[in-house]
N, C-alpha and C. Protein backbone atom coordinates (compact mmCIF):
# COMPACT_ATOMS: atom_id res chain seq x y z
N UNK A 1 -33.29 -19.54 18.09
CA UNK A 1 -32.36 -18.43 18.00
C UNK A 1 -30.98 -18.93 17.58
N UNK A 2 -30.46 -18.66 16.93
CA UNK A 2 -28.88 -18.97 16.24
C UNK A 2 -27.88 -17.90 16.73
N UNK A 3 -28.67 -16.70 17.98
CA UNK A 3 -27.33 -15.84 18.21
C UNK A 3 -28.89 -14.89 19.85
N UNK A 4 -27.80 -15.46 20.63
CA UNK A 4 -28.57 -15.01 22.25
C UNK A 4 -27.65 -14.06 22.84
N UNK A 5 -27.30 -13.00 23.08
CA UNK A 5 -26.22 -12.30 23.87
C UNK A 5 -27.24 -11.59 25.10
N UNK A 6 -26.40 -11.81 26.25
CA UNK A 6 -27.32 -11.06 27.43
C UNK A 6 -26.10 -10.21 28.06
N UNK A 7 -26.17 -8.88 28.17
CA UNK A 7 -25.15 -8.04 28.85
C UNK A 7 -23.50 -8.58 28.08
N UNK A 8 -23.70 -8.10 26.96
CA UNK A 8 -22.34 -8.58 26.51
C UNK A 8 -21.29 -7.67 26.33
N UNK A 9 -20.57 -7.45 27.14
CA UNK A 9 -19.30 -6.58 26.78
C UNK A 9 -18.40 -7.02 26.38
N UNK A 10 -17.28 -5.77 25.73
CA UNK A 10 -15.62 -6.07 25.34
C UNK A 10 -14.95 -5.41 25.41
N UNK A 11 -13.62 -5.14 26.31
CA UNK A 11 -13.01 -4.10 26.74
C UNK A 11 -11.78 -4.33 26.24
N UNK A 12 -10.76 -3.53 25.74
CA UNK A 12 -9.83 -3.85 25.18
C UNK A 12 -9.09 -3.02 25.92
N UNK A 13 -8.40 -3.45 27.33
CA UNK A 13 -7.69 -2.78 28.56
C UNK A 13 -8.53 -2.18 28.98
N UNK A 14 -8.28 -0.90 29.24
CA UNK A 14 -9.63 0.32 29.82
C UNK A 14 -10.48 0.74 28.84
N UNK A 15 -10.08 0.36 27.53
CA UNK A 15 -11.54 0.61 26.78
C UNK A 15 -12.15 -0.12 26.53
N UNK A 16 -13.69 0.25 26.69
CA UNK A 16 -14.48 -0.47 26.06
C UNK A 16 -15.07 -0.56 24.80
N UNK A 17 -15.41 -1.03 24.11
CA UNK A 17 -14.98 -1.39 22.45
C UNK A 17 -16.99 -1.79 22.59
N UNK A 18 -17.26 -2.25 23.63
CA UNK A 18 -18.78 -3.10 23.35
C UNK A 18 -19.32 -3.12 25.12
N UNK A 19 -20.84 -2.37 24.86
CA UNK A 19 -20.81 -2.25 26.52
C UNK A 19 -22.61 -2.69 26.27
N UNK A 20 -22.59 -3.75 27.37
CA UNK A 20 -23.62 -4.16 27.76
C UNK A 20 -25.32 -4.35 26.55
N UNK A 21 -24.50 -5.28 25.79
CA UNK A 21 -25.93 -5.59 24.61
C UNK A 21 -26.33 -6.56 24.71
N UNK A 22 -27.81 -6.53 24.89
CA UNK A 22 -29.00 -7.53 24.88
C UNK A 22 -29.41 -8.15 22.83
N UNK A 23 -29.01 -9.40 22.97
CA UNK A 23 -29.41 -9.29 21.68
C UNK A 23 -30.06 -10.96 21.18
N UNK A 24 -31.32 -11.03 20.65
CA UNK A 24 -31.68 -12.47 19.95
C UNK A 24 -31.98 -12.32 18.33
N UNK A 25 -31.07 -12.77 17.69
CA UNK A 25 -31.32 -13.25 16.59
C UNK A 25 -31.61 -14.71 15.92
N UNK A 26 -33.23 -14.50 15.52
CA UNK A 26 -33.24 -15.43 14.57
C UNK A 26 -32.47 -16.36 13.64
N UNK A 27 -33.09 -17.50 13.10
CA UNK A 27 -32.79 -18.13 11.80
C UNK A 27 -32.48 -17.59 10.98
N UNK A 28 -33.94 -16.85 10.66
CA UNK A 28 -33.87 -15.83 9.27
C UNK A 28 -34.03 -14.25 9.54
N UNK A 29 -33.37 -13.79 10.19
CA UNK A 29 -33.26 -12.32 11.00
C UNK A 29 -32.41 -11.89 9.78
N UNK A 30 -32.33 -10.42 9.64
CA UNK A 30 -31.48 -9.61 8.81
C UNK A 30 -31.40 -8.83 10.41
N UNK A 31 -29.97 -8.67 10.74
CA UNK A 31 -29.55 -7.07 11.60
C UNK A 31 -28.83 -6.22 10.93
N UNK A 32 -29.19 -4.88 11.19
CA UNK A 32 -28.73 -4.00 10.31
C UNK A 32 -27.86 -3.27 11.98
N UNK A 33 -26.22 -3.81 11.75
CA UNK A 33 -25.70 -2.57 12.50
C UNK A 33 -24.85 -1.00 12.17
N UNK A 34 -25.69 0.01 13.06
CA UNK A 34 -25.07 1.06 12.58
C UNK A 34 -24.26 1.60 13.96
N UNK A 35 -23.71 2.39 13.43
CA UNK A 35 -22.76 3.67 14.28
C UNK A 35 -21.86 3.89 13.87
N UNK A 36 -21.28 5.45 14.61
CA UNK A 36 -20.34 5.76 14.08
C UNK A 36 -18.87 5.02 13.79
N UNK A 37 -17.45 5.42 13.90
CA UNK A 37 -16.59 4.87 13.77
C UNK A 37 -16.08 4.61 15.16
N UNK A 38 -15.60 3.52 15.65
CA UNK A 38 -15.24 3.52 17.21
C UNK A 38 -15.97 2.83 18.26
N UNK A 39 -17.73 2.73 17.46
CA UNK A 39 -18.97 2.61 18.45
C UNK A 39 -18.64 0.86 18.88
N UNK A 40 -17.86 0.31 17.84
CA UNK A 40 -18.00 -1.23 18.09
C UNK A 40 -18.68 -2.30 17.42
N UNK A 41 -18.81 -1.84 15.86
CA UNK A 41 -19.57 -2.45 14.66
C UNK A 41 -18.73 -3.96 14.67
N UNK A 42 -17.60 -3.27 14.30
CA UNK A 42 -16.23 -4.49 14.20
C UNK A 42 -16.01 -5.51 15.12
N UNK A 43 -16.20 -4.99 16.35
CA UNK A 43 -16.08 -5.63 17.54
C UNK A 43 -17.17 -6.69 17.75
N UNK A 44 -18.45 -6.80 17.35
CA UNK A 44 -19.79 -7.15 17.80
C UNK A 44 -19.29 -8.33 16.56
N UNK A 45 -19.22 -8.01 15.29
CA UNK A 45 -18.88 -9.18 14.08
C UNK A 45 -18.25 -9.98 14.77
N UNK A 46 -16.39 -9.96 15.60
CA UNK A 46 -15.47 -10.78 16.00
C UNK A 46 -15.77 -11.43 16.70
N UNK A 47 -16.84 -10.56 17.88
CA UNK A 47 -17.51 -11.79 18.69
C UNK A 47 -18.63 -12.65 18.10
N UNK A 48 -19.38 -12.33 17.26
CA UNK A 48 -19.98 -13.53 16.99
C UNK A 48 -19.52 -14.23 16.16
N UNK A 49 -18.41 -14.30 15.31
CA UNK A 49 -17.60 -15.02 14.58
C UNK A 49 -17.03 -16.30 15.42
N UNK A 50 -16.97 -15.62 16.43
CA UNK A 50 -15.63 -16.84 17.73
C UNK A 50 -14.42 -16.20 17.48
N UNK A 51 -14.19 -14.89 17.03
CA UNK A 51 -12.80 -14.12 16.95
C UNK A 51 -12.45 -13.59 18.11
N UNK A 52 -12.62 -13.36 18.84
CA UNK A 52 -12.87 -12.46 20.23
C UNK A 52 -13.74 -13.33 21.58
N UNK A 53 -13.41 -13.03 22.15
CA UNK A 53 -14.34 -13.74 23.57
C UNK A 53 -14.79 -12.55 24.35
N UNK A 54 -16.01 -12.35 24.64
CA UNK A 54 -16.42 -11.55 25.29
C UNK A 54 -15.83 -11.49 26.86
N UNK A 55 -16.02 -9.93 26.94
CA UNK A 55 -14.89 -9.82 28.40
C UNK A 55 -16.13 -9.88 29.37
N UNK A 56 -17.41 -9.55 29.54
CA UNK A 56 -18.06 -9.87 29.96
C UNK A 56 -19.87 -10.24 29.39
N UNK A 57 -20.62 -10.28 30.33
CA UNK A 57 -22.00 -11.30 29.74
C UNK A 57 -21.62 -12.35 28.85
N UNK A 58 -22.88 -13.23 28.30
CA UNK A 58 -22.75 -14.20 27.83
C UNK A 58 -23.29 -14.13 26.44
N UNK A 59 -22.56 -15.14 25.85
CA UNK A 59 -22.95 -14.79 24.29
C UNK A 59 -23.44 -16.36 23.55
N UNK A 60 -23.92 -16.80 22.82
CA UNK A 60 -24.42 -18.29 22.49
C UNK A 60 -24.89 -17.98 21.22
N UNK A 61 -23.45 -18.80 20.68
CA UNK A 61 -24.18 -18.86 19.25
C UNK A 61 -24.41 -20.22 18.58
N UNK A 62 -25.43 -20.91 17.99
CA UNK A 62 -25.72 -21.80 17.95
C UNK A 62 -25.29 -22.30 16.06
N UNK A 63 -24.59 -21.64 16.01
CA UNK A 63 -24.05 -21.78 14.37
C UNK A 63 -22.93 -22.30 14.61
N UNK A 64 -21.84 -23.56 14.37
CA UNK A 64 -20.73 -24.05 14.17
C UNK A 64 -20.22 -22.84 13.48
N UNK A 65 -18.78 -23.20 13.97
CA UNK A 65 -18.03 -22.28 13.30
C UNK A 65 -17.91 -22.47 11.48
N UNK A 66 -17.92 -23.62 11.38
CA UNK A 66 -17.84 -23.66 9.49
C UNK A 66 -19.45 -23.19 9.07
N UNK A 67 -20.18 -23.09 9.40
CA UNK A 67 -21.26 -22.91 9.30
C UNK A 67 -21.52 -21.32 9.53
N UNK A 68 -20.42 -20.49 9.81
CA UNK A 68 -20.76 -19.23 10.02
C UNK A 68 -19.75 -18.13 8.28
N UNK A 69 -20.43 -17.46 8.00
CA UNK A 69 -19.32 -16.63 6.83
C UNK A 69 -19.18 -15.32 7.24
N UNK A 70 -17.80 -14.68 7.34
CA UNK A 70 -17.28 -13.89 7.84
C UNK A 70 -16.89 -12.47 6.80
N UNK A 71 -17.16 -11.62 6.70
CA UNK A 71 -16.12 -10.63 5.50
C UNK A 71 -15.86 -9.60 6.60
N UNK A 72 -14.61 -9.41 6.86
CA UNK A 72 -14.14 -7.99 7.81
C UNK A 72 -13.76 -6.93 6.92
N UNK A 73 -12.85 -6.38 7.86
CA UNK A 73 -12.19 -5.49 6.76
C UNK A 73 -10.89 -5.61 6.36
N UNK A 74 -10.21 -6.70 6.81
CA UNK A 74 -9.49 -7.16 5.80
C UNK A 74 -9.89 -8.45 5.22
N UNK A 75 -9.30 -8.54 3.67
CA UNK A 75 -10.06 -9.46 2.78
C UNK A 75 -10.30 -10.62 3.72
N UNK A 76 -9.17 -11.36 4.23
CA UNK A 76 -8.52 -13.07 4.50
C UNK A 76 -8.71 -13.63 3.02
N UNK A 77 -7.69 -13.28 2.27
CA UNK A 77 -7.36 -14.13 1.31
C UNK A 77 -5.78 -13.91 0.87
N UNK A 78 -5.54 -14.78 0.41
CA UNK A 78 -3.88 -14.56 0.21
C UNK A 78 -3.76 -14.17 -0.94
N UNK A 79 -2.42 -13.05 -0.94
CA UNK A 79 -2.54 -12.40 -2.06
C UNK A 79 -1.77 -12.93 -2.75
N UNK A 80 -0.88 -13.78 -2.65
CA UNK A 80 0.17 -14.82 -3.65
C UNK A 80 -0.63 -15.88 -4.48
N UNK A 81 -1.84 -16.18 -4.39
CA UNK A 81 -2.55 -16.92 -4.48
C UNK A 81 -3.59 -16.34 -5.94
N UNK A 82 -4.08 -16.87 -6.42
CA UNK A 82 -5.02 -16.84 -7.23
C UNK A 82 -6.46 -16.43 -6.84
N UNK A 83 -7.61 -16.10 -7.59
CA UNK A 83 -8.87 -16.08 -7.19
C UNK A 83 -9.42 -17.49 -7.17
N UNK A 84 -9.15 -18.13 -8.02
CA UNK A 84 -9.33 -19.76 -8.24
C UNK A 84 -8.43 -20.22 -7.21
N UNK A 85 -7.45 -20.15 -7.05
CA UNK A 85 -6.58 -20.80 -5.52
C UNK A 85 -7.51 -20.85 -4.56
N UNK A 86 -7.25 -19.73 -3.97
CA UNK A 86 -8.12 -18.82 -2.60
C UNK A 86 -8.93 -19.59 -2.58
N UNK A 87 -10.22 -19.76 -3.57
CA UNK A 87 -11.29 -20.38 -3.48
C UNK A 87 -11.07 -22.01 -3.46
N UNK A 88 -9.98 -22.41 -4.08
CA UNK A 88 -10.31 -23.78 -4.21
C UNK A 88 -10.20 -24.07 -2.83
N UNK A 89 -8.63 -23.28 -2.13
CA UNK A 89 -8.18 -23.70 -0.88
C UNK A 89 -9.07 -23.58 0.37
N UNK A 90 -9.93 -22.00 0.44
CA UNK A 90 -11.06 -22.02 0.96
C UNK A 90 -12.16 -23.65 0.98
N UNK A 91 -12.72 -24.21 0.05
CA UNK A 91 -13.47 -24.82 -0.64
C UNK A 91 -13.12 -26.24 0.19
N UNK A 92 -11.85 -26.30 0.03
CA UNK A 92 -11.51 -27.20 0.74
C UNK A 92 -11.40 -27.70 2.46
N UNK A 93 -11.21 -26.11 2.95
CA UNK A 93 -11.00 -26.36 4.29
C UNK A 93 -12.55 -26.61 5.14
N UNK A 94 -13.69 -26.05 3.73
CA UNK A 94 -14.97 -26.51 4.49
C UNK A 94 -15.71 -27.31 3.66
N UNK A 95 -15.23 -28.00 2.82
CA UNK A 95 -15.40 -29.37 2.44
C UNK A 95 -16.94 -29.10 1.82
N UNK A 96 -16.94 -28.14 0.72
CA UNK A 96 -17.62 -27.55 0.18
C UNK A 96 -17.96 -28.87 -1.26
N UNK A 97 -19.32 -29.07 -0.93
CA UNK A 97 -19.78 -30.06 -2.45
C UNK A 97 -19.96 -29.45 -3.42
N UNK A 98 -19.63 -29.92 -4.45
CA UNK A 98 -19.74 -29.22 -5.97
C UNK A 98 -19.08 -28.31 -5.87
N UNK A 99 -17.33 -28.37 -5.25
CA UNK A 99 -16.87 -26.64 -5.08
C UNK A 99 -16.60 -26.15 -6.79
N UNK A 100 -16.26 -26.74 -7.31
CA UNK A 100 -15.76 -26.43 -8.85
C UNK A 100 -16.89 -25.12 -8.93
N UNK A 101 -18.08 -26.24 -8.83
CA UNK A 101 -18.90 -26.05 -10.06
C UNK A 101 -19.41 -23.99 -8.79
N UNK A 102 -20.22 -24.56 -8.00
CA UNK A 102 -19.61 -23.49 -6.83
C UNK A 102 -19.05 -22.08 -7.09
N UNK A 103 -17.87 -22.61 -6.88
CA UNK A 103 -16.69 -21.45 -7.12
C UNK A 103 -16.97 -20.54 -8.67
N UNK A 104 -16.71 -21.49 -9.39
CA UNK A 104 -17.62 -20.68 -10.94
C UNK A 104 -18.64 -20.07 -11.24
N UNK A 105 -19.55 -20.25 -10.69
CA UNK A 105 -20.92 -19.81 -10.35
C UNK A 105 -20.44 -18.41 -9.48
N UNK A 106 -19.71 -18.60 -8.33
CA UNK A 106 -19.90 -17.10 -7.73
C UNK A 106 -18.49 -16.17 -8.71
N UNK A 107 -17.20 -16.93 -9.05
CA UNK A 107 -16.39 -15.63 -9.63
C UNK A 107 -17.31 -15.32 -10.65
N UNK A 108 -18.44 -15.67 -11.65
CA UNK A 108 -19.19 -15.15 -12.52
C UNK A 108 -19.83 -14.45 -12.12
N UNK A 109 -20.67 -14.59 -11.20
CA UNK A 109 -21.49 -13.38 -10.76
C UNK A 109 -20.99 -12.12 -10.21
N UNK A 110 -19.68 -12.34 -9.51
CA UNK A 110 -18.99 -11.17 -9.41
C UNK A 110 -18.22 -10.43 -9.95
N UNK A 111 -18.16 -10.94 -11.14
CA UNK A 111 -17.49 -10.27 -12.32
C UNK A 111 -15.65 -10.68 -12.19
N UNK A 112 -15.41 -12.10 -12.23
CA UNK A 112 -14.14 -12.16 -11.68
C UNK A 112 -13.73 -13.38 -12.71
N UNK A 113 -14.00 -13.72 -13.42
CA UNK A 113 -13.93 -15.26 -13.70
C UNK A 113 -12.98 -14.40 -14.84
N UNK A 114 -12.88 -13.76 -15.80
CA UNK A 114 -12.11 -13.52 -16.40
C UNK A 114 -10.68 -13.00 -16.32
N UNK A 115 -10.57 -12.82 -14.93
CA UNK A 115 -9.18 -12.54 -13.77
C UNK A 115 -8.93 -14.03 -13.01
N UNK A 116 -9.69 -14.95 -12.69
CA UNK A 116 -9.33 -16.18 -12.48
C UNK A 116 -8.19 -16.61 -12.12
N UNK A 117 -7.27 -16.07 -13.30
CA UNK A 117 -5.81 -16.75 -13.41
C UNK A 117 -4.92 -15.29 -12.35
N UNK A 118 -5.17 -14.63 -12.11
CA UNK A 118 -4.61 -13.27 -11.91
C UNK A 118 -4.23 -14.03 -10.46
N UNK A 119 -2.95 -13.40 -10.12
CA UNK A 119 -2.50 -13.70 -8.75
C UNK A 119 -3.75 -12.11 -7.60
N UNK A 120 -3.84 -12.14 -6.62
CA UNK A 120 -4.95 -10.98 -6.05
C UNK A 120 -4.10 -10.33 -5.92
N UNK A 121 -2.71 -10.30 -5.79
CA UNK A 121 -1.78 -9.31 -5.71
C UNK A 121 -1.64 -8.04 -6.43
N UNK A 122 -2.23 -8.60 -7.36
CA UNK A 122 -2.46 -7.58 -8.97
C UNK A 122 -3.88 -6.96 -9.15
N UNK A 123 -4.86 -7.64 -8.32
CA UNK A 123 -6.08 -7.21 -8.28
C UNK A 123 -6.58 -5.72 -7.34
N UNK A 124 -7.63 -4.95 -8.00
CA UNK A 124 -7.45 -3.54 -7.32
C UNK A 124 -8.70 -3.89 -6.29
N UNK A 125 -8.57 -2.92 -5.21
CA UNK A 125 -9.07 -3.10 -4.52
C UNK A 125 -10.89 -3.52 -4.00
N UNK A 126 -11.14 -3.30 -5.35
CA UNK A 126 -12.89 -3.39 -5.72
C UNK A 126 -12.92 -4.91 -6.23
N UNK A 127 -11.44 -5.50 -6.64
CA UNK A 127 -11.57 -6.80 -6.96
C UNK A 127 -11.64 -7.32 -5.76
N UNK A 128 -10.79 -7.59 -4.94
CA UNK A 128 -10.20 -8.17 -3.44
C UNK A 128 -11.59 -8.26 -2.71
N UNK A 129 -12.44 -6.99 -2.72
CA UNK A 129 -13.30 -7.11 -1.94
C UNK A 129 -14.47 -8.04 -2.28
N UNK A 130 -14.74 -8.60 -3.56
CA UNK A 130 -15.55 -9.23 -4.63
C UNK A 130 -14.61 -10.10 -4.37
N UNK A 131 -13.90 -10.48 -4.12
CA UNK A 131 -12.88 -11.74 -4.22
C UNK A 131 -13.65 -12.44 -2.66
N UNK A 132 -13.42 -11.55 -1.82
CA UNK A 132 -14.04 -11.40 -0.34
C UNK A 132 -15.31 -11.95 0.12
N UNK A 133 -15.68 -11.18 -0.78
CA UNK A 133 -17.31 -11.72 -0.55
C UNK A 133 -17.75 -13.35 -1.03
N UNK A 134 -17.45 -13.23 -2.60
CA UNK A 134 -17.08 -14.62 -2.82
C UNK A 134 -16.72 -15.95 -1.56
N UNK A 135 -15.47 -15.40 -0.79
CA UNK A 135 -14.84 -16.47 0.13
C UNK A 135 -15.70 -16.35 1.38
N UNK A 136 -16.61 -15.35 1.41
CA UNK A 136 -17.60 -15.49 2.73
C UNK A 136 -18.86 -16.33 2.40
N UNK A 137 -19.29 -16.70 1.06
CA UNK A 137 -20.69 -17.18 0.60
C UNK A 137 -19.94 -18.61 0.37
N UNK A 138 -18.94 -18.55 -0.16
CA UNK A 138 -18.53 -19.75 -0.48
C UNK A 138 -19.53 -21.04 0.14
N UNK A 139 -19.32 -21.69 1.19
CA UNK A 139 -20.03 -22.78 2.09
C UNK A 139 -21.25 -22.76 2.14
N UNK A 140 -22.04 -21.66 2.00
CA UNK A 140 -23.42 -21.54 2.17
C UNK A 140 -23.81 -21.55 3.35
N UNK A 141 -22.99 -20.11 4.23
CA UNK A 141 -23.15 -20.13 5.72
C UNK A 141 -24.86 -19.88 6.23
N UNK A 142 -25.24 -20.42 7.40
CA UNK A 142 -26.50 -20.10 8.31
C UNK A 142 -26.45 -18.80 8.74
N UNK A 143 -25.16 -18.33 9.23
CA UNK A 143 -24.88 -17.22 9.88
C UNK A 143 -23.77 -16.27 8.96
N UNK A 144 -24.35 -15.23 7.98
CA UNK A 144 -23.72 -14.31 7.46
C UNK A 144 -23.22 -13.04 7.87
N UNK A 145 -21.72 -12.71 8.27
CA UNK A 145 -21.56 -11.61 8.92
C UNK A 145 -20.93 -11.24 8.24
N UNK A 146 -21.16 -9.80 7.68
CA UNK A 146 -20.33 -8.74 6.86
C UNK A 146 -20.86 -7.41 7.35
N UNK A 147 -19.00 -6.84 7.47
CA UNK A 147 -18.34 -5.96 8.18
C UNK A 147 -17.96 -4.94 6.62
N UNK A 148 -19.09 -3.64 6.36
CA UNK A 148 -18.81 -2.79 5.65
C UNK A 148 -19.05 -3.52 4.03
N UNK A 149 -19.47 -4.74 3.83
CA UNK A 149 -19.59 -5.10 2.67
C UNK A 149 -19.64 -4.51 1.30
N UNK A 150 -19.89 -3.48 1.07
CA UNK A 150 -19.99 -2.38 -0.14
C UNK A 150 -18.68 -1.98 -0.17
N UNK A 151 -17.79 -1.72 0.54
CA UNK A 151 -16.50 -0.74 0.59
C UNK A 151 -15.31 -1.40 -0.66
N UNK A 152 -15.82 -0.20 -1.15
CA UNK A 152 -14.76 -0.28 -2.19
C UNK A 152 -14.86 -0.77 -3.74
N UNK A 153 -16.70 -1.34 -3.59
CA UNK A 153 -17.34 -2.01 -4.44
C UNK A 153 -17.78 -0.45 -5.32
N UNK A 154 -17.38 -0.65 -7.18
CA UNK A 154 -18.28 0.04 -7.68
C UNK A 154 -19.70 -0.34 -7.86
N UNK A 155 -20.67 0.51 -8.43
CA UNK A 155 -21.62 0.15 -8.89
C UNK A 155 -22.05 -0.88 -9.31
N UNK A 156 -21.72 -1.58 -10.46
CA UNK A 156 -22.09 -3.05 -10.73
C UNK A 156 -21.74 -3.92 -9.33
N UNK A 157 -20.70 -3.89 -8.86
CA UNK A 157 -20.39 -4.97 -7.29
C UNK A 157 -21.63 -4.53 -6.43
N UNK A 158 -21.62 -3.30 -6.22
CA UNK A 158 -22.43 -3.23 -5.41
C UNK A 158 -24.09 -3.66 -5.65
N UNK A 159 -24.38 -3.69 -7.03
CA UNK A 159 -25.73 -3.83 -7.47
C UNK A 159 -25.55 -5.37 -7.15
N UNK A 160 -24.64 -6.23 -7.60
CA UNK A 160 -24.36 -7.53 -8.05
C UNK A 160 -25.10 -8.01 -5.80
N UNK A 161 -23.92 -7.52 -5.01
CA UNK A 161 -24.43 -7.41 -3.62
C UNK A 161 -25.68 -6.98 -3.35
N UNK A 162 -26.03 -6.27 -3.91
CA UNK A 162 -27.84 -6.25 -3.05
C UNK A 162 -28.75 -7.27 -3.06
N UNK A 163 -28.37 -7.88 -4.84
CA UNK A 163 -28.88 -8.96 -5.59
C UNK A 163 -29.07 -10.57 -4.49
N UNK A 164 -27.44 -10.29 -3.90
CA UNK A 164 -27.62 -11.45 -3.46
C UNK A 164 -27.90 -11.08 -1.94
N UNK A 165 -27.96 -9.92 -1.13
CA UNK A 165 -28.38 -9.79 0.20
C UNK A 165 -30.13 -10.01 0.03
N UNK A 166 -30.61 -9.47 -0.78
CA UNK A 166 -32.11 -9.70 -1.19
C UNK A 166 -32.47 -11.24 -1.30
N UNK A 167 -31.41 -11.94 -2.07
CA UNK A 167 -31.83 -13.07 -2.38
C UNK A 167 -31.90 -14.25 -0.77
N UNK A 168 -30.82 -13.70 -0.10
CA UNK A 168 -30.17 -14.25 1.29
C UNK A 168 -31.32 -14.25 2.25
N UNK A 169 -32.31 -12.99 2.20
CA UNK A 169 -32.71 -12.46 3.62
C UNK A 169 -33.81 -13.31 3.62
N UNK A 170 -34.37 -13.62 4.71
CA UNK A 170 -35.30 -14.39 5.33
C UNK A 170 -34.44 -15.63 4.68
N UNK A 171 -33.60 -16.05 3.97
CA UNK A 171 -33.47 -18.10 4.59
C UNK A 171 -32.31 -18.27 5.29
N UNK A 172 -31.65 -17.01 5.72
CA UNK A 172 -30.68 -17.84 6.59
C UNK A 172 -30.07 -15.90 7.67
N UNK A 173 -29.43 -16.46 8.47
CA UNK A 173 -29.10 -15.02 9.96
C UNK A 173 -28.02 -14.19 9.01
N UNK A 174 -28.86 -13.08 8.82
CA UNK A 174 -27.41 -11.64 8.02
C UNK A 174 -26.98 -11.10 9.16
N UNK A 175 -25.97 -10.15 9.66
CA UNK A 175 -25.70 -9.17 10.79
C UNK A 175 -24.89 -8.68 9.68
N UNK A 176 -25.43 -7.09 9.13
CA UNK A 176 -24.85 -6.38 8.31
C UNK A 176 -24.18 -4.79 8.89
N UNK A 177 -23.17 -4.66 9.23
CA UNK A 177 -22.62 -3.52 9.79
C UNK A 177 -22.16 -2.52 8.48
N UNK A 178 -22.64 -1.14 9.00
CA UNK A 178 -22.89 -0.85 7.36
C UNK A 178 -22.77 0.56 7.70
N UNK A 179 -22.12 1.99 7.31
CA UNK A 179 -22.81 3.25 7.05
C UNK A 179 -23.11 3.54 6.45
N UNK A 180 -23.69 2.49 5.59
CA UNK A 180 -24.88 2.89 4.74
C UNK A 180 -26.19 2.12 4.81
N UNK A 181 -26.73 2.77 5.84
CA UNK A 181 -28.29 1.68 6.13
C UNK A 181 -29.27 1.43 4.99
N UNK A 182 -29.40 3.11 5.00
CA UNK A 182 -30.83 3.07 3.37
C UNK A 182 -30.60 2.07 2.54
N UNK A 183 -29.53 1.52 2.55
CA UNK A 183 -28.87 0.66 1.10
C UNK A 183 -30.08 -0.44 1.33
N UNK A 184 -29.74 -1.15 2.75
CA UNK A 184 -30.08 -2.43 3.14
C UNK A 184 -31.41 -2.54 4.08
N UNK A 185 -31.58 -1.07 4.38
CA UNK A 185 -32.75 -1.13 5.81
C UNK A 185 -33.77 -1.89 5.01
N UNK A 186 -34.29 -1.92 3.56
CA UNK A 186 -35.65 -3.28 3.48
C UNK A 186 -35.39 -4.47 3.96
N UNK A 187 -34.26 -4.91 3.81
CA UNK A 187 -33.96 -6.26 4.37
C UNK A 187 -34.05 -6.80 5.63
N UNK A 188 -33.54 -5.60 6.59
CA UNK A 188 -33.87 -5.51 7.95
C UNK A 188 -35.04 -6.13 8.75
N UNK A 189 -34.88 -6.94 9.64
CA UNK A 189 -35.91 -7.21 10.81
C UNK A 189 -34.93 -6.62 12.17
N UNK A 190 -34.21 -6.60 11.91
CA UNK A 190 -33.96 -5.91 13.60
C UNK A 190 -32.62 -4.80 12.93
N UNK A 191 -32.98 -3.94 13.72
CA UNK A 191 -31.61 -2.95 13.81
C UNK A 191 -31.29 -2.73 15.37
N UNK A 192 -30.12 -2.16 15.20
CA UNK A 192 -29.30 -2.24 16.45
C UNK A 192 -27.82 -0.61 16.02
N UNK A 193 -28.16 0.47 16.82
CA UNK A 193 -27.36 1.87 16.60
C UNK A 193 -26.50 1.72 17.61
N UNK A 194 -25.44 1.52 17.45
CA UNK A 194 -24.03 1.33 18.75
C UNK A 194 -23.76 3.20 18.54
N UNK A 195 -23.38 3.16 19.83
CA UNK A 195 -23.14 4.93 20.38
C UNK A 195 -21.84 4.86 20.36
């Protein structure tokens, strides 16, 4: 198991944000989380990221933190920075082999390499998020967590994303928080509906 939670809550003062989830995920598990807005999609990502500490039960995740890839809902990339920056600087902090070659390989597939030079400042918001995704695959995490991944993506991004959630599922742990399940439910081995 690469992710064990037994009675895991998170209360943020008197609210609770995450109440009492039993959860084992696999190696090669796809989770598909749904609910509404509020239910605690966001919340469940931070804690298994190591963003958050659970306020109560126990949580064990057996993925190093560089070893885990993150996309929330905000990018984490700097917007003074380049798409080639971002990435190199990313690239670097997890000591990513072949980042060059790497990094080129994914701004191509996401349709970015010809913005390259563009500071993200200037980039619209369907870029940033493709910029995003990019900086979450980067390392070639065990443990993939993306928070709303489609948002904001047109059509080609989003086709370009299925491409590679398809390609992802069964060799390494997805936890995909999503309101849009149908997109992704083939990929799915476990789902999980927060109230």
């Amino acid at each position: 198991m690469i992710v064990r939670a037994r009675g895991l809550e998170r209360r943020f003062g008197e609210k609770r944000a995450l109440r009492s989830l039993d959860l084992d995920l696999g190696e090669r598990d796809c989770l598909v989380v749904t609910g509404p807005n509020g239910s605690g999609k966001s919340t469940l990502l931070a804690l298994l990221a190591g963003l958050l500490a659970p306020t109560r039960g126990e949580l064990e995740v057996s993925a190093a933190r560089g070893s885990i890839g993150f996309l929330a809902h905000e990018p984490l990339v700097y917007r003074e920075l380049t798409a080639l920056e971002n990435l190199e600087l990313y690239g670097r902090l997890y000591r990513v082999r072949e980042r060059r070659e790497r990094i080129g390989m994914l701004l191509e597939r996401y349709g970015l390499w010809d913005a390259r030079h563009e500071r993200v400042s200037a980039y619209s918001r369907g870029m940033v998020q493709r910029l995003a995704l990019c900086r979450a695959l980067l390392h070639g995490p065990r443990l993939l967590l993306l928070d709303e991944p489609f948002s904001s993506l047109d059509a080609a991004g989003a086709e370009v994303l299925d491409a590679e959630l398809a390609a992802l599922a069964g060799e390494r742990a997805l936890v995909l928080a999503t309101h849009e399940p149908e997109r992704v439910r083939p990929l799915a081995t476990l789902d999980l509906a927060l109230a």
